[in-house]
N, C-alpha and C. Protein backbone atom coordinates (compact mmCIF):
# COMPACT_ATOMS: atom_id res chain seq x y z
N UNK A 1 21.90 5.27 -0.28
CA UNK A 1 20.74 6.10 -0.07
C UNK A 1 19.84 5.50 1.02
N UNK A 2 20.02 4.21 0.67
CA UNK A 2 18.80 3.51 1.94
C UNK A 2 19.53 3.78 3.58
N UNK A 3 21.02 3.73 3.17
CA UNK A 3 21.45 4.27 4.78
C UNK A 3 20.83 5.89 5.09
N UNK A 4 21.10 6.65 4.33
CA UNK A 4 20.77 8.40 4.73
C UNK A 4 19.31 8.22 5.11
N UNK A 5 17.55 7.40 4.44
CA UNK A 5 16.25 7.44 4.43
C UNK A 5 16.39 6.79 6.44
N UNK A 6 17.18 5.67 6.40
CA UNK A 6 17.03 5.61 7.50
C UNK A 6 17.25 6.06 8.84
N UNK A 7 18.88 7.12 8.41
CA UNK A 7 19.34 8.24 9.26
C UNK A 7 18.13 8.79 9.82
N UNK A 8 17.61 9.38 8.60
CA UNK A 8 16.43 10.90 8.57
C UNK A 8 15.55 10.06 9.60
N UNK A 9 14.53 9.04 9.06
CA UNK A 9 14.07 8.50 10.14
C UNK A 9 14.15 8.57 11.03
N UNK A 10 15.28 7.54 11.50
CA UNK A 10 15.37 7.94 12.71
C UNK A 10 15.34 9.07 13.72
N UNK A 11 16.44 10.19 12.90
CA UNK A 11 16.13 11.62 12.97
C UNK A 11 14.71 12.28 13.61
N UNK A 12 13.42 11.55 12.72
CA UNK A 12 12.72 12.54 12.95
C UNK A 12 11.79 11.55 13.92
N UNK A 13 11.96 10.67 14.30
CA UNK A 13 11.41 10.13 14.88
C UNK A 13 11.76 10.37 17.06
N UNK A 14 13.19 10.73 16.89
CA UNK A 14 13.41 10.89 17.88
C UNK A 14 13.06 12.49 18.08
N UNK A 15 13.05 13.53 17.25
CA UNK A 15 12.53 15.09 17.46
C UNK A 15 11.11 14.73 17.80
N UNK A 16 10.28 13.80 17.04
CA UNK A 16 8.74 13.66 17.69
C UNK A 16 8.35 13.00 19.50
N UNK A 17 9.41 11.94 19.43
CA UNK A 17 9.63 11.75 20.75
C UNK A 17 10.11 12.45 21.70
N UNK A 18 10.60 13.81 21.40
CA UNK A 18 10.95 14.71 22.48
C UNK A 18 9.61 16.04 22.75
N UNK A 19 9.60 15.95 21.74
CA UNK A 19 8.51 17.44 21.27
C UNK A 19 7.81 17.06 20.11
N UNK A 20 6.48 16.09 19.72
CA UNK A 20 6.04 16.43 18.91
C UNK A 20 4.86 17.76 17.86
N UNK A 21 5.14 18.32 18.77
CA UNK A 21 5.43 20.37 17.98
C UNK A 21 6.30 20.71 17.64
N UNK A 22 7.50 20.20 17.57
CA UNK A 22 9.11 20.61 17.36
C UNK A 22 8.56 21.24 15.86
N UNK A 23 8.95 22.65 15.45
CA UNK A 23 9.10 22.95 14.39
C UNK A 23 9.93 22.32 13.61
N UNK A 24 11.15 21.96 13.86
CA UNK A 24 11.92 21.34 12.98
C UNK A 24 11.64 20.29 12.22
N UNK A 25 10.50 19.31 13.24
CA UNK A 25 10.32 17.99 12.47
C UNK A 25 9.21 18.25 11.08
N UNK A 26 8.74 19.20 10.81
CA UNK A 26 8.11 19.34 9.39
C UNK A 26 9.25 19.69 8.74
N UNK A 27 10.55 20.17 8.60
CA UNK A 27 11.32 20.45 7.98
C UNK A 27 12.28 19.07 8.06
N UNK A 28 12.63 18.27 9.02
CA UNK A 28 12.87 16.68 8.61
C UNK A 28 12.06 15.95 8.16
N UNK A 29 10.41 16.01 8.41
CA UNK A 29 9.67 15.16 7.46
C UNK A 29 9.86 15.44 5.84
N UNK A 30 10.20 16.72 5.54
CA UNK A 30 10.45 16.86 3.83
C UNK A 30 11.52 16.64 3.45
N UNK A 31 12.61 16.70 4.17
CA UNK A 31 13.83 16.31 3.41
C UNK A 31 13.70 14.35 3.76
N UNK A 32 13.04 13.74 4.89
CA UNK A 32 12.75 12.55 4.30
C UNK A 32 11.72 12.17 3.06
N UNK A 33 10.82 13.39 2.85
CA UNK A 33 9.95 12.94 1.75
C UNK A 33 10.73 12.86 0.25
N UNK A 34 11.84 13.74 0.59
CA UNK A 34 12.47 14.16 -0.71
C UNK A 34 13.09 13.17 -0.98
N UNK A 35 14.34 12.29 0.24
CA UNK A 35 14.87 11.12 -0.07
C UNK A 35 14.27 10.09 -0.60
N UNK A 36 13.21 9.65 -0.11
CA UNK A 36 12.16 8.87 -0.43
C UNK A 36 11.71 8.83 -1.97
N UNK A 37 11.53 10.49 -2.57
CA UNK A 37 11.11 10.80 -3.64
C UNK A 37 12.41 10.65 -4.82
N UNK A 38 13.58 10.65 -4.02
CA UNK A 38 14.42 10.41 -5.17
C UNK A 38 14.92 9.44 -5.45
N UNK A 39 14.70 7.86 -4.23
CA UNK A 39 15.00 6.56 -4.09
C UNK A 39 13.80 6.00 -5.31
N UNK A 40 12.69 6.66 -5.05
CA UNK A 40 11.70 5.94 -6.08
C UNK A 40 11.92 6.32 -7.54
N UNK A 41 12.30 8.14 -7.79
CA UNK A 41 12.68 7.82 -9.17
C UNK A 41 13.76 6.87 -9.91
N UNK A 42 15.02 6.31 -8.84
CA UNK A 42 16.10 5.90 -9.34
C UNK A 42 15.29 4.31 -9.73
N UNK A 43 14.50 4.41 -8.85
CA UNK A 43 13.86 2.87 -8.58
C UNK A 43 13.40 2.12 -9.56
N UNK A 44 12.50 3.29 -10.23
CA UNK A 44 11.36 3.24 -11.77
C UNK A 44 12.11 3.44 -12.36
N UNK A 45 13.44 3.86 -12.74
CA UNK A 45 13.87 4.07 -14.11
C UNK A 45 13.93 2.58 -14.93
N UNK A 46 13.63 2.52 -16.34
CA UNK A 46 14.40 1.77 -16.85
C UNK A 46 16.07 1.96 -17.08
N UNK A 47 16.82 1.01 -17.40
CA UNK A 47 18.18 1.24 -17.83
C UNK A 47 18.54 1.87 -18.54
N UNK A 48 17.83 1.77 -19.62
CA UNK A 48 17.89 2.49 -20.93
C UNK A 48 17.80 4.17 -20.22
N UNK A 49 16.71 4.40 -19.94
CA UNK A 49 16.60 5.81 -18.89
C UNK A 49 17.90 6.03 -18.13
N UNK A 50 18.45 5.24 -17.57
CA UNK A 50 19.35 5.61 -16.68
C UNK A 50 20.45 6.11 -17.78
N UNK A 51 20.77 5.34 -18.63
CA UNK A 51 21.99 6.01 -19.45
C UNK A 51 21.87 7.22 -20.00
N UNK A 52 20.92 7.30 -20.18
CA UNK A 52 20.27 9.28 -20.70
C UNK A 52 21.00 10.31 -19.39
């Protein structure tokens, strides 16, 4: 997962460096928010949680 957060990154970092108006890059900033958002739930789980 930490490889794909840093893909996106990069990703959206180079759409801001070309065009930062690029419509697209609000639609790569959320699918990095989302990665982000699902690295942290795996993050906080306890173990016990994880086996559920």
């Amino acid at each position: 997962m930490n490889k794909q957060i840093e893909a996106k990154r990069k990703e959206m970092y180079a759409v801001y460096e070309k065009d930062p108006n690029d419509p697209n890059l609000l639609i790569i900033s959320q699918s990095l928010d989302n990665l982000l958002n699902q690295l942290d739930r795996i993050s906080n789980k306890t173990p016990i949680q994880r086996k559920i």
